[in-house]
Protein backbone atom coordinates (compact mmCIF):
# COMPACT_ATOMS: atom_id res chain seq x y z
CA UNK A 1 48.52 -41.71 82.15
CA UNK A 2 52.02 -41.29 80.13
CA UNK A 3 50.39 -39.17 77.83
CA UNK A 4 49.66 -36.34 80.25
CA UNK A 5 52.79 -34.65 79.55
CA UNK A 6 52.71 -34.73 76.21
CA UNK A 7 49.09 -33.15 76.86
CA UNK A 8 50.29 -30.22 78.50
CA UNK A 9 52.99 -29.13 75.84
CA UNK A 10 52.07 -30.51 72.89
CA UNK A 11 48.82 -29.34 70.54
CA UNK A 12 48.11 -32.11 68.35
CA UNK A 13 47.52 -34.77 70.90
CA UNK A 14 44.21 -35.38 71.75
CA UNK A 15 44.07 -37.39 75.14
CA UNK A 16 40.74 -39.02 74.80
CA UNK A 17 42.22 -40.27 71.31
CA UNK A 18 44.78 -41.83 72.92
CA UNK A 19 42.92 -43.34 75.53
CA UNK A 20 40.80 -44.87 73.25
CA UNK A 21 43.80 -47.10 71.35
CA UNK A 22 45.33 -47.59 74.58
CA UNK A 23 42.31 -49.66 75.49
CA UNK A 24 42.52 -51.86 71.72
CA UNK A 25 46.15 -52.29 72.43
CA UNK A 26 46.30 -55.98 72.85
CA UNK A 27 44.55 -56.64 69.31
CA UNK A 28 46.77 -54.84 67.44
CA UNK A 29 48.09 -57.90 65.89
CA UNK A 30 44.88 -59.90 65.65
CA UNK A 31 43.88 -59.93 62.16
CA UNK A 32 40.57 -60.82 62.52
CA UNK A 33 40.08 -58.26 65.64
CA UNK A 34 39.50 -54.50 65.70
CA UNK A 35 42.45 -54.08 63.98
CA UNK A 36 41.36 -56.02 60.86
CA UNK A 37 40.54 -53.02 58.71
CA UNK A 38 44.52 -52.01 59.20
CA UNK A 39 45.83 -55.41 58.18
CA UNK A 40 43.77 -55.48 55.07
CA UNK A 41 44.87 -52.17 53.93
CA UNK A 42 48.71 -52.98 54.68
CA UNK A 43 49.84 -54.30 51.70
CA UNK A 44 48.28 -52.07 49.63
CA UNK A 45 49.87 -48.46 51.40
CA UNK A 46 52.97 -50.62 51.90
CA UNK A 47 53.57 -50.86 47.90
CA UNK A 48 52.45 -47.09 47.84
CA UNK A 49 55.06 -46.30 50.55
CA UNK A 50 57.55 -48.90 48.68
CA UNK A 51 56.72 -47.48 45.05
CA UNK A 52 57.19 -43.66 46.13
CA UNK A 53 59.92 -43.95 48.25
CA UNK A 54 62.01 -46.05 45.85
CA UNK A 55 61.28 -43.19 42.79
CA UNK A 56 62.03 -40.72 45.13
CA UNK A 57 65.61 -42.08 46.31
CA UNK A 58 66.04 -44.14 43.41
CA UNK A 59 66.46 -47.60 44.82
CA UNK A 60 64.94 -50.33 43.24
CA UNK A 61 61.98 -51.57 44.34
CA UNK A 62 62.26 -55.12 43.09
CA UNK A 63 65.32 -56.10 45.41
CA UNK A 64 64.37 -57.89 48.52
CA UNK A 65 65.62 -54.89 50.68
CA UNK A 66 64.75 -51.74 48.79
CA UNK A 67 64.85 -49.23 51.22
CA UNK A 68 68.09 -50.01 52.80
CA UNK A 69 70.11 -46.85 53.82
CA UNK A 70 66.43 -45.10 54.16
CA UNK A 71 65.85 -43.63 57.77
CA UNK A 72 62.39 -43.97 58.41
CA UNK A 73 59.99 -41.99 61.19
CA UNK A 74 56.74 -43.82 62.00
CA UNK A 75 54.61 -41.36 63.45
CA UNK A 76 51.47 -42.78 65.39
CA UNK A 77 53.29 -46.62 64.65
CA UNK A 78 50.74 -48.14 67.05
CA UNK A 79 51.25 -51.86 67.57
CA UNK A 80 53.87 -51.78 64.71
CA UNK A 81 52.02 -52.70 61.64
CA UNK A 82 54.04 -50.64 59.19
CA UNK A 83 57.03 -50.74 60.98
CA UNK A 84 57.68 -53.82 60.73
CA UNK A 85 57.43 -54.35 57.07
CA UNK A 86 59.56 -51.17 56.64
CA UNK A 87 61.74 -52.82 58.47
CA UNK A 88 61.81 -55.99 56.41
CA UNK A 89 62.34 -53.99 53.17
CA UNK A 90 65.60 -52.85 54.91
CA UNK A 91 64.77 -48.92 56.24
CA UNK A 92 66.27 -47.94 59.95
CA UNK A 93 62.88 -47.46 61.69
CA UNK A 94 61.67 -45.06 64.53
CA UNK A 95 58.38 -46.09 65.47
CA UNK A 96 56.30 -43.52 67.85
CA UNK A 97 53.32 -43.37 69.62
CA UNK A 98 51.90 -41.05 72.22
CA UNK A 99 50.33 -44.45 74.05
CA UNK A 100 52.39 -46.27 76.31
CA UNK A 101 50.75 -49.45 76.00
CA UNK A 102 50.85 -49.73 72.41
CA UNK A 103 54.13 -49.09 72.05
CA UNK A 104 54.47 -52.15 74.44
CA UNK A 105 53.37 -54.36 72.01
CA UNK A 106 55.05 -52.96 69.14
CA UNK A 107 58.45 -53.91 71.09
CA UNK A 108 57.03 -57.18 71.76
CA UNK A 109 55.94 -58.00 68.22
CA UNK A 110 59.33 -57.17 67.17
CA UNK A 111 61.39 -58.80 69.53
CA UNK A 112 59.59 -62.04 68.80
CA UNK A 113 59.78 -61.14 65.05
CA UNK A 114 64.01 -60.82 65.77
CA UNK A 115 62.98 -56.86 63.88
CA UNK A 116 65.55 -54.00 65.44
CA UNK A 117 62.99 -51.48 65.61
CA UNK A 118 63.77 -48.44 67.84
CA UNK A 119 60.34 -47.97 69.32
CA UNK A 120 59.45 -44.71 71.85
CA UNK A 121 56.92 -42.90 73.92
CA UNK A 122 56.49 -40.02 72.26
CA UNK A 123 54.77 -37.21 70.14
CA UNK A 124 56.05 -36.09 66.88
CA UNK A 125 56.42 -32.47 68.15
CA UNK A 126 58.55 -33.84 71.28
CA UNK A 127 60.86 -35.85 68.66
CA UNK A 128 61.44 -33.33 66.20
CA UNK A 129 62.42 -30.96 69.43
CA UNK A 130 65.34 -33.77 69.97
CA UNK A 131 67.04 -32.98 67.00
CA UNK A 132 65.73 -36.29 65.27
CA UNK A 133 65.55 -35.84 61.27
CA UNK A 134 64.70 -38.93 58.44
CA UNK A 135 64.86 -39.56 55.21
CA UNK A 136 60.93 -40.25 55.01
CA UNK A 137 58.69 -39.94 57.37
CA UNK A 138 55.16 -41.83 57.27
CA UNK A 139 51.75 -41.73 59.29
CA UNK A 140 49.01 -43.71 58.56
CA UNK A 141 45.51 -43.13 59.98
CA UNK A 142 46.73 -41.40 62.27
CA UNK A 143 45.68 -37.32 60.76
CA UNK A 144 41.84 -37.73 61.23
CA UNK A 145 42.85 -38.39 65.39
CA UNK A 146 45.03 -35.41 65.90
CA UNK A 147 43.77 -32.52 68.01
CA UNK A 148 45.73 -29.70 65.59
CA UNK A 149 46.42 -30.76 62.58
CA UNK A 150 48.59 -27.71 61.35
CA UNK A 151 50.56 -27.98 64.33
CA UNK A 152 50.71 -32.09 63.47
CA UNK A 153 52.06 -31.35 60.38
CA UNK A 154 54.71 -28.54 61.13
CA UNK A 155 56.17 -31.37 63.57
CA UNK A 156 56.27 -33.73 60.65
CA UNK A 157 57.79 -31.31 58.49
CA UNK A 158 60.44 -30.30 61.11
CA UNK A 159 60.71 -34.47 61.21
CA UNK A 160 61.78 -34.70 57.75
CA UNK A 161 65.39 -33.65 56.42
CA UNK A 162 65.29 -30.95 53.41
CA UNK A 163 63.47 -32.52 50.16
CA UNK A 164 62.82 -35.31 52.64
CA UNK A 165 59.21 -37.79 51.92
CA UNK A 166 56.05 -37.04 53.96
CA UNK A 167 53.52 -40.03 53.48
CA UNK A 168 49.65 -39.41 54.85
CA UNK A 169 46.79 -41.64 54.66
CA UNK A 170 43.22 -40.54 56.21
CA UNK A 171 39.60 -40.09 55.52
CA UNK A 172 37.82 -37.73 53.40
CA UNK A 173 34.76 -35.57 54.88
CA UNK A 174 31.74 -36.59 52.94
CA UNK A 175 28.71 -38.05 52.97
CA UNK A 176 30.37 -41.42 51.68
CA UNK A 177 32.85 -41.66 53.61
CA UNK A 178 30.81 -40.95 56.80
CA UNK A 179 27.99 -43.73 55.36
CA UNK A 180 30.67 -46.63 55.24
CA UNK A 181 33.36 -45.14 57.54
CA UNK A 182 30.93 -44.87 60.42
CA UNK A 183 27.61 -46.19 59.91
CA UNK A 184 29.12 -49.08 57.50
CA UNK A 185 32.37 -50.41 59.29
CA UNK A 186 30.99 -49.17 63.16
CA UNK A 187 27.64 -50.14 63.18
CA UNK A 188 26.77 -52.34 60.16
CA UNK A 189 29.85 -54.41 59.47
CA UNK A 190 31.32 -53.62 63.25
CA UNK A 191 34.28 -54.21 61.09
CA UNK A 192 35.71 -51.50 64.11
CA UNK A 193 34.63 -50.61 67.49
CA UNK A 194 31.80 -47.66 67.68
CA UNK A 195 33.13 -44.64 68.40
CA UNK A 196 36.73 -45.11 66.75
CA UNK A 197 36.00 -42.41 64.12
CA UNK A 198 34.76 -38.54 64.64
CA UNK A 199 33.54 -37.45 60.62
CA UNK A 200 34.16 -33.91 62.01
CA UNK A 201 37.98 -34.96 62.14
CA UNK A 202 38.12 -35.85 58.64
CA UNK A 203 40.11 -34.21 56.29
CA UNK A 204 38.96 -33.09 52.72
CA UNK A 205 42.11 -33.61 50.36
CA UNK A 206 42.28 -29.84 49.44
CA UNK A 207 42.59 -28.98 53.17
CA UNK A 208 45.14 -31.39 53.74
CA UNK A 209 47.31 -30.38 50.17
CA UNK A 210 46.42 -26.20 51.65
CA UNK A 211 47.59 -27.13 55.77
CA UNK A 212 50.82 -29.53 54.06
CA UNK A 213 52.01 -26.63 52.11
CA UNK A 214 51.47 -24.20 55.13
CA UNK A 215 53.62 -26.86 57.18
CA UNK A 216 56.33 -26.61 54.69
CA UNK A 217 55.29 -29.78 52.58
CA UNK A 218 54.20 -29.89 49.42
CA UNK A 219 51.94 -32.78 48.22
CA UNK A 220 52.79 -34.22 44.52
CA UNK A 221 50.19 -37.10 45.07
CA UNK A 222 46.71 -37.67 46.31
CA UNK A 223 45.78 -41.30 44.96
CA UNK A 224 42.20 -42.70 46.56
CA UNK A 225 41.87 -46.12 48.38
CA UNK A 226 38.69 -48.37 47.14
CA UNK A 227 37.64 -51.52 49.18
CA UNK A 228 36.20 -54.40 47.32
CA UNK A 229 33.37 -55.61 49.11
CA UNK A 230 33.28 -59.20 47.78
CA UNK A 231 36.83 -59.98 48.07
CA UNK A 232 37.53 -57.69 51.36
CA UNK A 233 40.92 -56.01 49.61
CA UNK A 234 41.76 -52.70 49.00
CA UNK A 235 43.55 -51.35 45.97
CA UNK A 236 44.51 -47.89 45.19
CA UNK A 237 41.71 -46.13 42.68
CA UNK A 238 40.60 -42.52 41.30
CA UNK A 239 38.16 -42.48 43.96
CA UNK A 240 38.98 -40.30 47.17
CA UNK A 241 35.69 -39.92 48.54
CA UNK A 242 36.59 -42.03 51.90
CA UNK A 243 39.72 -43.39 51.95
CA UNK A 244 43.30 -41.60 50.42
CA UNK A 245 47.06 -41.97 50.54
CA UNK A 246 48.91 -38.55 49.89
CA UNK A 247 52.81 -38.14 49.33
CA UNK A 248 55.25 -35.16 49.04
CA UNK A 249 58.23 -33.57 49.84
CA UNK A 250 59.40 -31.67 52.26
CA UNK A 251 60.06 -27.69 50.91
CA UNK A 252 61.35 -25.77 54.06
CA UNK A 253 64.86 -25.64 55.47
């Protein structure tokens, strides 16, 4: 597998992880496959992403390109469902992913889309050895699959240029969150395919603000993410018992 490597050297990845969305790579772009929970919450972390990034570079996000100029790390990009719409608001994207296949489709999806999206094989820790720095750098649902997070982190952090933008999203470790995560969206709803979530992997807010700042980031922002059941759409709340979007900066040289 092309994630072997990565395997060997790198402590974050976690191989059966991998496996697992190498297998749902062809639905990525399905909206009504395993991948719908993902397009449902895009447009509500994409304004997040927008709305931060534009107050913390002071562009304005009302312009049809607002984050022109930005350089923009995707870390965990999948089949490319933030990229792209980075892209569209006008940031220089890197999209990574430690799984061959869905990076496959990412390319794909853009190609057809007419997107220049610079789309790799790799780990965060294996670009941030390169030399590679950005502006912002963003991963989504991607912290409660890691095998390390501290060492997940530190890569992000070395990812990020000084006073550069770290963007998280994940799961909270509670009782809620594990009763419509798991038993809700896996079993109930089958809104995802059993076994996509471990509640052990998920991250309590403080643990993520206390690992961040140990990584050299410091979090400004932890704003929760609330589903409404009747309409299906998610909008950003005070509640951050399941679902949460985090931003900050990083502090280290």
């Amino acid at each position: 597998m092309p994630h072997a490597a990565a395997q060997a050297h790198d402590a974050s990845v976690d191989p059966d992880e991998i496996d697992r969305f190498s297998a749902l790579a062809e639905s990525w772009w399905d909206a009504d496959g395993p991948m719908r929970p993902l397009h449902r919450l895009n447009p509500v972390r994409l304004a997040y992403m927008r709305d931060k990034l534009c107050r913390r570079f002071d562009c304005d996000p009302a312009s049809l390109r607002p984050l022109a100029g930005l350089t923009i790390a995707d870390v965990g990009c999948g089949g490319g469902l933030l990229s792209e719409p980075l892209a569209r608001l006008g940031a220089d994207v890197v999209g990574i992913d430690a799984a061959a296949e869905n990076i496959g489709v990412a390319r794909a999806h853009a190609g057809e889309a007419g997107l220049a999206i610079d789309y790799r094989c790799t780990t965060a820790e294996a670009l941030a050895e390169s030399g590679a720095r950005f502006d912002a750098v963003v991963s989504m649902e991607v912290v409660e699959h890691v095998a390390d997070l501290g060492a997940f982190l530190a890569a992000l952090a070395r990812l990020a240029t000084p006073g550069g933008a770290v963007l998280l999203s994940t799961l909270n470790r509670t009782p809620k969150a594990w009763a419509l995560a798991i038993v809700g969206a896996e079993y109930l709803l089958r809104w995802l395919p059993r076994g996509t979530h471990d509640w052990r992997k998920f991250v309590k807010p403080a643990e993520l603000v206390r690992k961040s700042r140990q990584a050299g980031i410091a979090l400004e922002d932890v704003t929760g993410l609330s589903l409404d059941l009747r309409r299906r759409d998610w909008r950003l709340s005070s509640d951050r018992d399941v679902n949460y979007l985090a931003y900050g900066r990083k502090t280290s040289a």
